[in-house]
Structure formats: structure tokens, C-alpha cells
Protein backbone atom coordinates (compact mmCIF):
# COMPACT_ATOMS: atom_id res chain seq x y z
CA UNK A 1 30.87 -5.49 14.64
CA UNK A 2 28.69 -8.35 13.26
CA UNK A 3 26.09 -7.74 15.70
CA UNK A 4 26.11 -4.12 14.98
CA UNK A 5 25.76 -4.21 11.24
CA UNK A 6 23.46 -7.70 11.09
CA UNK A 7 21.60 -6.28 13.43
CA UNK A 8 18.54 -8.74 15.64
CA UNK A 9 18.93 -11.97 13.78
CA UNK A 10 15.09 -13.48 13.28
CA UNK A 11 14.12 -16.94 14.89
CA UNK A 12 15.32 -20.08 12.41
CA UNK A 13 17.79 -17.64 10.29
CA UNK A 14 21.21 -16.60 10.28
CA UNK A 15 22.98 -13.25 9.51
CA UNK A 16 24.06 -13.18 6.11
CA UNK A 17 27.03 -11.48 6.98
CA UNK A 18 27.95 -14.37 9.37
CA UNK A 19 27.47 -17.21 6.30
CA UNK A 20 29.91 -14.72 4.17
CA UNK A 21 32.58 -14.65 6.67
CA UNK A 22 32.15 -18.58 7.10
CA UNK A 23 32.83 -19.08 3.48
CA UNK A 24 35.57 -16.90 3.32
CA UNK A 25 37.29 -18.92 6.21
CA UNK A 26 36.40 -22.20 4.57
CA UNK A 27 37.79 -21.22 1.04
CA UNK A 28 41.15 -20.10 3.02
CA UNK A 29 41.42 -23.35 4.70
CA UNK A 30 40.55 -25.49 1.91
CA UNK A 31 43.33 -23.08 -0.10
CA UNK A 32 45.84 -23.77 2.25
CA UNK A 33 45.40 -27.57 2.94
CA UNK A 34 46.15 -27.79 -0.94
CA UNK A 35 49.43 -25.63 -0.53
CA UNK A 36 50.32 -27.69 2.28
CA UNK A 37 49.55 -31.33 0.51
CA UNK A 38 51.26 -29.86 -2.46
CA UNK A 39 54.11 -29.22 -0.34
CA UNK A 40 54.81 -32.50 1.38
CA UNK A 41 53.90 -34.08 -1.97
CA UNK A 42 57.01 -32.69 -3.40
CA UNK A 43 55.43 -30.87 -6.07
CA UNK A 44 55.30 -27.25 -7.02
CA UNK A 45 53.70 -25.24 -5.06
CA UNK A 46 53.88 -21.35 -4.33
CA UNK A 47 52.93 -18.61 -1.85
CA UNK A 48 51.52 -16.55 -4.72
CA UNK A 49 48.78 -19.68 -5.55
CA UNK A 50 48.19 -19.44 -2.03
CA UNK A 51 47.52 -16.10 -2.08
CA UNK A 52 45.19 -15.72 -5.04
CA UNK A 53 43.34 -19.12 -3.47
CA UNK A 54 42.65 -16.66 -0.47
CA UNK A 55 41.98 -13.38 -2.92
CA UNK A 56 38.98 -15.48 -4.68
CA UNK A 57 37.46 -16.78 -1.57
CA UNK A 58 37.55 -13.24 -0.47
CA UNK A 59 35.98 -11.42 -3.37
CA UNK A 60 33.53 -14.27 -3.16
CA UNK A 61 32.46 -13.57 0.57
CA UNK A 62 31.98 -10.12 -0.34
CA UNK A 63 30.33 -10.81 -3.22
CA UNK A 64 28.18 -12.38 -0.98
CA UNK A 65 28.13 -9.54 1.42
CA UNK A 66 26.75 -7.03 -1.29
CA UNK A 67 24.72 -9.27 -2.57
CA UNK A 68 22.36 -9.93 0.71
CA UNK A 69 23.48 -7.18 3.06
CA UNK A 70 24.09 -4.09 0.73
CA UNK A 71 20.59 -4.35 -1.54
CA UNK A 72 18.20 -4.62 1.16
CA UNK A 73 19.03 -2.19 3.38
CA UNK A 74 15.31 -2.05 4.53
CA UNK A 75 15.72 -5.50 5.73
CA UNK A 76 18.70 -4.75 8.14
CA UNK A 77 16.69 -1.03 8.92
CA UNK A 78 13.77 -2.40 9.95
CA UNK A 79 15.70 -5.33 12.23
CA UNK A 80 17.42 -1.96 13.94
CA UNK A 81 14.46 -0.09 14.49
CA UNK A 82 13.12 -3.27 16.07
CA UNK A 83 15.56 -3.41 18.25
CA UNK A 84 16.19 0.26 18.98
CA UNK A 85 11.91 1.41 20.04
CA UNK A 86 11.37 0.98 23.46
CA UNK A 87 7.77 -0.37 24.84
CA UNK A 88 5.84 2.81 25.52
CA UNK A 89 4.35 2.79 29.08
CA UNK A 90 2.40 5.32 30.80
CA UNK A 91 2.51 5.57 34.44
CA UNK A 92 -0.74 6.14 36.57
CA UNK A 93 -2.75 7.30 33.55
CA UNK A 94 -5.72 5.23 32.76
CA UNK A 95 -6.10 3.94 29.30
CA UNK A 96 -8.09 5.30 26.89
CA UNK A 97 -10.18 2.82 24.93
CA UNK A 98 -12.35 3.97 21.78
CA UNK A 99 -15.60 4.49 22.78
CA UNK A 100 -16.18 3.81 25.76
CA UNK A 101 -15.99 6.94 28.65
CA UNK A 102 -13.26 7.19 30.60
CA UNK A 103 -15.29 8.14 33.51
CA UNK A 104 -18.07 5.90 33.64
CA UNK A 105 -16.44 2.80 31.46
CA UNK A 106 -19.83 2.96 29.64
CA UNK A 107 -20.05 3.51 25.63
CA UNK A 108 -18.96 7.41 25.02
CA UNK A 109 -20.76 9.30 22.25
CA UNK A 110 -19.41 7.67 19.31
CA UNK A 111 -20.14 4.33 20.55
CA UNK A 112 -23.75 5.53 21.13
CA UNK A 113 -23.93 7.16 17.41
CA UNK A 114 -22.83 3.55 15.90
CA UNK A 115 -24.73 1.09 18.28
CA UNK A 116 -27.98 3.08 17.52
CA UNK A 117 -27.29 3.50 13.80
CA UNK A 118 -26.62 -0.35 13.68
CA UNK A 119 -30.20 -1.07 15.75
CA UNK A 120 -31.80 2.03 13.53
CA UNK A 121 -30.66 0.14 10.02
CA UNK A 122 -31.64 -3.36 11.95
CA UNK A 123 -35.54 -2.04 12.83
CA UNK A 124 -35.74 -0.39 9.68
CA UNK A 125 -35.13 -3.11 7.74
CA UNK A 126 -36.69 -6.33 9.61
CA UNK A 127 -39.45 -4.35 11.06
CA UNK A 128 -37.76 -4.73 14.79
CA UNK A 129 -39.00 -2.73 18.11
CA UNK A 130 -36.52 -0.41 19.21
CA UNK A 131 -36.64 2.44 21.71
CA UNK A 132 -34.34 4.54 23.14
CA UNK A 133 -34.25 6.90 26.41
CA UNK A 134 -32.33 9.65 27.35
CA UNK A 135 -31.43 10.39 30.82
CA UNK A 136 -30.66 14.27 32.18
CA UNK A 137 -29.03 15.30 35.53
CA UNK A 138 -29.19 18.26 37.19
CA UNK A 139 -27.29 20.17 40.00
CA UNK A 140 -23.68 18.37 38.95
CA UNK A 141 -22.78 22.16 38.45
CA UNK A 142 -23.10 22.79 42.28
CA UNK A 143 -20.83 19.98 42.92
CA UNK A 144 -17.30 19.49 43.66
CA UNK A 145 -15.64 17.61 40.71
CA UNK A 146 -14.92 15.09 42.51
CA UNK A 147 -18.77 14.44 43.84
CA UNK A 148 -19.92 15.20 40.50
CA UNK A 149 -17.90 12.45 39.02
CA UNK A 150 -18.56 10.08 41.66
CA UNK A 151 -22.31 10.59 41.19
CA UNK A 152 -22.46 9.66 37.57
CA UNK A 153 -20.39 6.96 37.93
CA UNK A 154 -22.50 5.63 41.07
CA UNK A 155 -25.69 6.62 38.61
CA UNK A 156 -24.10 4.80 35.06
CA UNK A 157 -23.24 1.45 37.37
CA UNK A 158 -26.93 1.58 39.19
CA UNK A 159 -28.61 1.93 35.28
CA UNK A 160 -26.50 -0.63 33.96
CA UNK A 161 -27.97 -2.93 36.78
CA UNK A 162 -30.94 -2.33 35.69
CA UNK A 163 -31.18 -3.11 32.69
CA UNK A 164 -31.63 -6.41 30.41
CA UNK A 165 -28.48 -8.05 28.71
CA UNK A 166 -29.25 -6.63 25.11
CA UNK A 167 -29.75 -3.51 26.57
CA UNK A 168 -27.00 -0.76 25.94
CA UNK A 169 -26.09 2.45 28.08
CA UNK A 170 -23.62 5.57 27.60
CA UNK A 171 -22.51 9.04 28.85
CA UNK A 172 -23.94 10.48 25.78
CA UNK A 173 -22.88 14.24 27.08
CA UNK A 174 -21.16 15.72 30.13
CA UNK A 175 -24.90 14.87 32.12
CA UNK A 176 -26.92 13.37 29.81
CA UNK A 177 -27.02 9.45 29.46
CA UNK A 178 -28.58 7.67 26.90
CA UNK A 179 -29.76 4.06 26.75
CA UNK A 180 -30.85 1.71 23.47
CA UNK A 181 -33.58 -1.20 23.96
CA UNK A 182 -33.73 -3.06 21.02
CA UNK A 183 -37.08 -4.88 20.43
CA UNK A 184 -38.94 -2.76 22.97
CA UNK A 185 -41.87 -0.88 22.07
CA UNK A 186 -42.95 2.10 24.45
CA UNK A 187 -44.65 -0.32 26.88
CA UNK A 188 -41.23 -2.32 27.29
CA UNK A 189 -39.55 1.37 27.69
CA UNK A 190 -42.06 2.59 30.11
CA UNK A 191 -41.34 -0.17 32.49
CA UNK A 192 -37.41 -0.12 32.03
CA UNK A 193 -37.75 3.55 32.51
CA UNK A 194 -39.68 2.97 36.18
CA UNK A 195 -37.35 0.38 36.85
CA UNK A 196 -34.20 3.01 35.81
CA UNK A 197 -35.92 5.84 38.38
CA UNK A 198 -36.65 3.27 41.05
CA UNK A 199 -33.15 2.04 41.52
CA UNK A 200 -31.62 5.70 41.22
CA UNK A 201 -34.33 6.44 43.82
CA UNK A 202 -33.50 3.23 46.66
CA UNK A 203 -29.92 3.82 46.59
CA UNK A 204 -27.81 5.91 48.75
CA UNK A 205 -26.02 8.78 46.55
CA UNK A 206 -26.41 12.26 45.39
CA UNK A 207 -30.21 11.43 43.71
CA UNK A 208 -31.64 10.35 47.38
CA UNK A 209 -30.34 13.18 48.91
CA UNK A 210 -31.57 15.74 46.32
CA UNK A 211 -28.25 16.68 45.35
CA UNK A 212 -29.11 16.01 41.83
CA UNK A 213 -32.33 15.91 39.80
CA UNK A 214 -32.82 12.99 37.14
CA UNK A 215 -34.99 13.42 34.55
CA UNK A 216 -36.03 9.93 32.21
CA UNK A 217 -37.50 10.31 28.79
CA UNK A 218 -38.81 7.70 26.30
CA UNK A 219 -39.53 7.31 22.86
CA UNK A 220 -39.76 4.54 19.91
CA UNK A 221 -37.93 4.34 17.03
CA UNK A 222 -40.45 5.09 13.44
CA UNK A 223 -39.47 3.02 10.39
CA UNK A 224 -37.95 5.62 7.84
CA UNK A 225 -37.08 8.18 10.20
CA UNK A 226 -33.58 9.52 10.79
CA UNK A 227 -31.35 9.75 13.84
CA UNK A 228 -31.71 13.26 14.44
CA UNK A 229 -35.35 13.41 14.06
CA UNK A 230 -35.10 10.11 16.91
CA UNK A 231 -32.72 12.07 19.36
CA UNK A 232 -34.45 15.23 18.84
CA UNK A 233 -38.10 13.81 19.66
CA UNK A 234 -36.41 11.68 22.93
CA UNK A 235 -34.91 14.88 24.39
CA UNK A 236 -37.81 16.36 23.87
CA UNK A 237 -39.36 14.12 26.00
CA UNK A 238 -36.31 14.10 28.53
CA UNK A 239 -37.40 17.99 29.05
CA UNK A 240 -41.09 17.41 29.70
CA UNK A 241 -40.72 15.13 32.32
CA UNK A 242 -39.74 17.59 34.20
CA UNK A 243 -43.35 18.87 34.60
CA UNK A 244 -44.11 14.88 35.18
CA UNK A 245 -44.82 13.79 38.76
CA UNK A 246 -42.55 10.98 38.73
CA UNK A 247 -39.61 12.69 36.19
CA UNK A 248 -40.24 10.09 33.44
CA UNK A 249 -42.08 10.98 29.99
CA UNK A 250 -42.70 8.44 27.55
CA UNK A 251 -43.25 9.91 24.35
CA UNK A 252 -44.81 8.62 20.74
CA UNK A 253 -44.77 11.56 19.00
């Protein structure tokens, strides 16, 4: 019953209802030692002083009681709730962490959206280099789901290879990836972007076997300008290297 109503009993403390009780029984014992030395004393004694002896220390254990137990019931609710959740675990179903893809383990679209707002406010402000490509697939459609997956995450670890430490990639939609070089200008990004095409290129998967068509396009960020008017101008350049020889377009403006 103790354990029931006290609940889990915090490290270093004890139950309150436990000290109550505990006072109660001392009161009674120290009550009745007196009744018994007034007994063998040969003085007067009685069963009714014993009695109220045992009636005060019992109004003063639950006094006690209602004093700690009764007004804070959140304490004792919260103990119980404690003890009551279970650990939530999920069997054979991969954890989702904030963004980052779940496919590719490479920043999702939010993470993009802050990183490049973050290296946008950064260049902006300090006068920084910063460019940023965007990288399109084609023929995933034509896949099974399972190919298709495997070739973008084959594609997302072969790009993240490739790049420098600073250097940031993501799954920015379904087949579009999107990677941030901050203090590049569009020289720096022309050579990441060969050196993006030629490891897609060497490496045995769905791009060397013309499953799937990769299209690179660069551009550098302009002081004052705003994140749309940056992702707009790098996709555009995404879709005119299609008409390049080697799939990559670097574009200014």
C-alpha cells in the first residue's frame, strides 16, 4: 500500500508517507514506555492516558500525511506517470532525424533552405564567395523503386566524395540534388562541378550505363539578392546544360 500511494521514491529521499508512519510508531512506543515506567513505579497510571498518548501521535502522523502527501498531488502524479510510460521502441523502422533524408542520409530540403540562408546572410554581410549547384536526374521514372533508390543513394555517397569538407550536399527534391560551396566563386564551382560529373561518370551504377541522365548546373551567389531569385537562376542553369556537351552549365547571370 505504501508503494502504491508513495509511488517511485527519488534517489537521496524518502516517502513522506513512510516518515509519517515512523512517527506515529515512535510516539506509540515512547507513550507506552511511560505507561509501563509509571506502572512499575507504583504511581498512577491509566489505559485511557495511554490511549490519548497514542490518539495524538496519530492525528500528528496524519497531520503529517495531509500535509506532504495530500497538497501536492502533482508531486506523487508525476512520480506515477514516471513509473507507469513505457520506453517507446520501434521495430525495423529507421529513424527519422530532422533534416536530413531518410534515403540518402544527406541534408533534406529544410536543411538545405537553412544551411543556404545561413551562408546567404554570411556572404551578404562579410562580402564572402558562395556558389551553389543543383544537380537533376533523369530516367528514375523508368526504374524499379528499388533501382531508383539505390541509384541516388550510390549518386548522393559518390558527390559527397567529391567534394571539400565545408562543402554541403542534399536531396533537395525527389531527383534533384543540390550542393552549397561557400567561398567559391564560379571558377571554384566550375571545377567542383567537373569533378562532381567525372566521378558519377568512372563509377559503376545506373549513370555509366545510361540508365539515368545527370544534368550539373552552377551559379554564384549576388550580394542583395534573395533565395528565390538564387535557386531560380541555378535551375535555370541545371536545364541548359542539357544542350551542353558535357551536361554541366555554369551560369553568372
Amino acid at each position: 500500500m505504501n508503494h502504491k500511494i508513495c509511488g517511485n521514491k527519488s534517489s537521496g529521499s524518502k516517502c513522506f508517507l513512510t516518515v509519517a508512519f515512523k512517527i506515529l510508531l515512535i510516539v506509540v512506543a515512547v507513550e507506552l514506555a511511560e505507561y509501563l515506567f509509571t506502572a512499575f513505579a507504583g504511581k498512577d497510571s491509566s489505559v485511557n492516558g495511554l490511549v490519548l498518548g497514542i490518539l495524538r501521535g496519530l492525528i500528528v502522523g496524519i497531520g503529517i500525511f495531509f500535509l506532504f502527501i495530500v497538497n501536492k498531488p502533482d508531486v506523487v502524479k508525476d512520480e506515477a506517470i514516471e513509473e507507469e510510460a513505457p520506453a517507446i521502441a520501434v521495430d525495423n523502422e529507421p529513424i527519422q532525424i530532422p533534416n536530413i533524408d531518410a534515403l540518402t542520409r544527406t541534408s533534406n530540403e529544410t536543411g538545405l533552405t537553412i544551411s543556404i540562408l545561413e551562408l546567404m546572410a554570411l556572404a551578404d554581410r562579410y562580402g564572402h564567395k558562395l556558389s551553389i549547384g543543383m544537380i537533376k536526374v533523369d530516367g528514375l521514372d523508368a526504374l524499379e523503386k528499388t533501382a531508383a533508390d539505390d541509384a541516388m543513394i550510390n549518386m548522393a555517397g559518390l558527390m559527397t566524395e567529391s567534394l571539400r569538407l565545408p562543402d554541403r550536399i542534399g536531396r533537395f527534391r525527389d531527383n534533384i540534388f543540390m550542393v552549397l560551396l561557400p567561398e567559391s566563386d564560379l571558377e571554384g564551382a566550375a571545377i567542383v562541378a567537373g569533378r562532381l560529373r567525372e566521378s558519377l561518370q568512372q563509377s559503376n551504377n545506373a549513370v555509366t550505363t545510361g540508365q539515368v541522365s545527370v544534368w550539373i548546373g552552377m551559379t554564384e551567389f549576388q550580394r542583395g539578392e534573395d533565395m528565390q531569385s538564387l535557386f531560380d537562376r541555378v535551375e535555370a542553369a541545371a536545364d541548359q546544360s542539357r544542350n551542353e556537351d558535357n551536361g554541366v552549365c555554369i551560369k553568372l547571370a
